[in-house]
Protein backbone atom coordinates (compact mmCIF):
# COMPACT_ATOMS: atom_id res chain seq x y z
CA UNK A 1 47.11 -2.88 55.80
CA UNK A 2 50.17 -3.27 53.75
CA UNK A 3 51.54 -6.33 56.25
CA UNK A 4 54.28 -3.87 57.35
CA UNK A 5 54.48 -4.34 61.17
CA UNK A 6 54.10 -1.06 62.55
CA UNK A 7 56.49 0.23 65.61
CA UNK A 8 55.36 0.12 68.85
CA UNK A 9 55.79 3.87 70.58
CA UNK A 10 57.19 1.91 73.43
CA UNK A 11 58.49 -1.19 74.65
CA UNK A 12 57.50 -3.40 77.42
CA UNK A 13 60.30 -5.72 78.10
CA UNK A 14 60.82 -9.65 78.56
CA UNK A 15 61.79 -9.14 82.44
CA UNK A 16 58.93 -6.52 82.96
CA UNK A 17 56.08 -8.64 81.54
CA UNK A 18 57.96 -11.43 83.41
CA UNK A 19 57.52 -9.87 86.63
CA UNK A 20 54.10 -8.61 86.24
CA UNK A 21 52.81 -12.01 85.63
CA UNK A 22 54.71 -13.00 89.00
CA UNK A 23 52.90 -10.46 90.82
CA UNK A 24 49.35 -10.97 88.97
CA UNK A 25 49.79 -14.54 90.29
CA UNK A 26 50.45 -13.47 93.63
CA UNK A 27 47.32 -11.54 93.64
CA UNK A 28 44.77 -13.30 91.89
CA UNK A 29 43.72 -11.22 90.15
CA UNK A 30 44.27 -11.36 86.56
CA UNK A 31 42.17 -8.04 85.27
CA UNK A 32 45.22 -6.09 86.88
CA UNK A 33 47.18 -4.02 84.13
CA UNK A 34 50.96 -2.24 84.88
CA UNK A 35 50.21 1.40 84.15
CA UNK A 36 52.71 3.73 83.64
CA UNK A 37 52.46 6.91 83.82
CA UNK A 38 54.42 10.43 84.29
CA UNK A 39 53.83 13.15 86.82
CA UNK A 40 55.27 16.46 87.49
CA UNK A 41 58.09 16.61 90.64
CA UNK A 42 61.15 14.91 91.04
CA UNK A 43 64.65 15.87 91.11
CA UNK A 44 64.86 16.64 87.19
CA UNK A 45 61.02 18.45 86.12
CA UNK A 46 59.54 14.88 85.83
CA UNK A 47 58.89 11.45 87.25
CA UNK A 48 57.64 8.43 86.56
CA UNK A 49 55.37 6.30 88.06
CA UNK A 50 54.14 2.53 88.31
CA UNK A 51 50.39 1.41 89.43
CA UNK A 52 48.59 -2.11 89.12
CA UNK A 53 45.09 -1.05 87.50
CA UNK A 54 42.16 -3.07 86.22
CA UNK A 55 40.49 -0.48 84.22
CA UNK A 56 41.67 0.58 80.43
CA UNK A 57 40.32 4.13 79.54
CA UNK A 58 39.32 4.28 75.60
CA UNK A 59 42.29 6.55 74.91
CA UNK A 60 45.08 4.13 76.49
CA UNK A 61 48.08 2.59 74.51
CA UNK A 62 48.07 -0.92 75.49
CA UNK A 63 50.79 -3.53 75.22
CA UNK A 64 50.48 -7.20 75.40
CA UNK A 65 53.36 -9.60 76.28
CA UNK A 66 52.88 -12.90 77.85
CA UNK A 67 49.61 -12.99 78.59
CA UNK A 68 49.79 -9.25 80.61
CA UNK A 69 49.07 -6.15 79.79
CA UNK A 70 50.87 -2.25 80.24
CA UNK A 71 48.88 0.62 79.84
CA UNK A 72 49.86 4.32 79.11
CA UNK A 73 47.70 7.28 79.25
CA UNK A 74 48.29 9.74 76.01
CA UNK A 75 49.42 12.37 78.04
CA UNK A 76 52.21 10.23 79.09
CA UNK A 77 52.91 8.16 76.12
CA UNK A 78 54.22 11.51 74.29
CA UNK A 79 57.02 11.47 76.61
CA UNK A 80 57.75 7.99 76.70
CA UNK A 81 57.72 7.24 72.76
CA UNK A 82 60.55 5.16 71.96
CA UNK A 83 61.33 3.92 75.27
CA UNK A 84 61.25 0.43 77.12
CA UNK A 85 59.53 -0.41 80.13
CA UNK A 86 61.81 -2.81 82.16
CA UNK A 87 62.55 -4.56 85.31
CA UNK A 88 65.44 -5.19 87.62
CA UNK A 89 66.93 -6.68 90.08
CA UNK A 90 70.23 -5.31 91.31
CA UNK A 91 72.26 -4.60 94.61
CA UNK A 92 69.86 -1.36 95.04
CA UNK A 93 66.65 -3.52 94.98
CA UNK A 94 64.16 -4.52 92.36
CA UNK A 95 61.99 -1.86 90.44
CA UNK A 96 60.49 -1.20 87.62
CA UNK A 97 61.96 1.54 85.35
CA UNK A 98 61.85 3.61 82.12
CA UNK A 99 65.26 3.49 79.67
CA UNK A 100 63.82 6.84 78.01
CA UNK A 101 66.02 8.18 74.85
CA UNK A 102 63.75 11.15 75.10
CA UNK A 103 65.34 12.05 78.47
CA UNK A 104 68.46 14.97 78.17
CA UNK A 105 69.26 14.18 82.14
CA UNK A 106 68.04 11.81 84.73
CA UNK A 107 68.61 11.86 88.13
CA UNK A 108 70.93 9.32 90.15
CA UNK A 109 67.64 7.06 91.17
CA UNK A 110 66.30 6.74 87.75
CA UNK A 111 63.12 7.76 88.63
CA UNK A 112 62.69 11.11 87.48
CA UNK A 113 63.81 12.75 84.18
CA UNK A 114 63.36 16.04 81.97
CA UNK A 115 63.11 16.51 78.44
């Protein structure tokens, strides 16, 4: 290693990891990961989605901050490279979401993009 930190493909942000230790707490349970993921459907061609998960498969990108952990399948990571996992809390509610530069439209929710 040349002690050049590499980028991270994506970002998992203060408020997210904030939030998922919260909710860890709140369950006991501290082998729970945030996975993130993207499915077919939506409004725009995709969507993404949020699970708690305690397993890590060999091939997941994992992210550390705070003491918790985000996983991303590879599948999913190709779409997400660049982008930030965050968390809100807003008039609309509180949620988890993706700011994706790799996204040409969204729809109004947030929740569903395409490429």
């Amino acid at each position: 290693m040349s002690g050049v930190e590499q980028a991270m493909p994506i970002e998992f942000s203060e408020s997210a990891a904030k939030r998922v230790h919260d909710l860890l707490a709140e369950e006991e349970n501290k082998n729970l990961k945030l996975r993130v993921f993207i499915t077919g459907g939506g409004c725009s061609g995709f969507q993404y989605g949020f699970t708690f998960d305690e397993k890590q498969n060999a091939d997941d990108f994992k992210i550390e901050r705070n003491g918790v952990a985000l996983v991303v399948d590879p599948m999913s990571l190709q779409y997400l490279v660049g982008g930030v996992v965050d968390y809100e809390e807003g008039l609309q509610g509180a949620r988890f979401f993706v700011n994706n530069p790799n996204a040409s439209t969204t729809c109004g929710c947030g929740a569903s993009f395409s490429v």
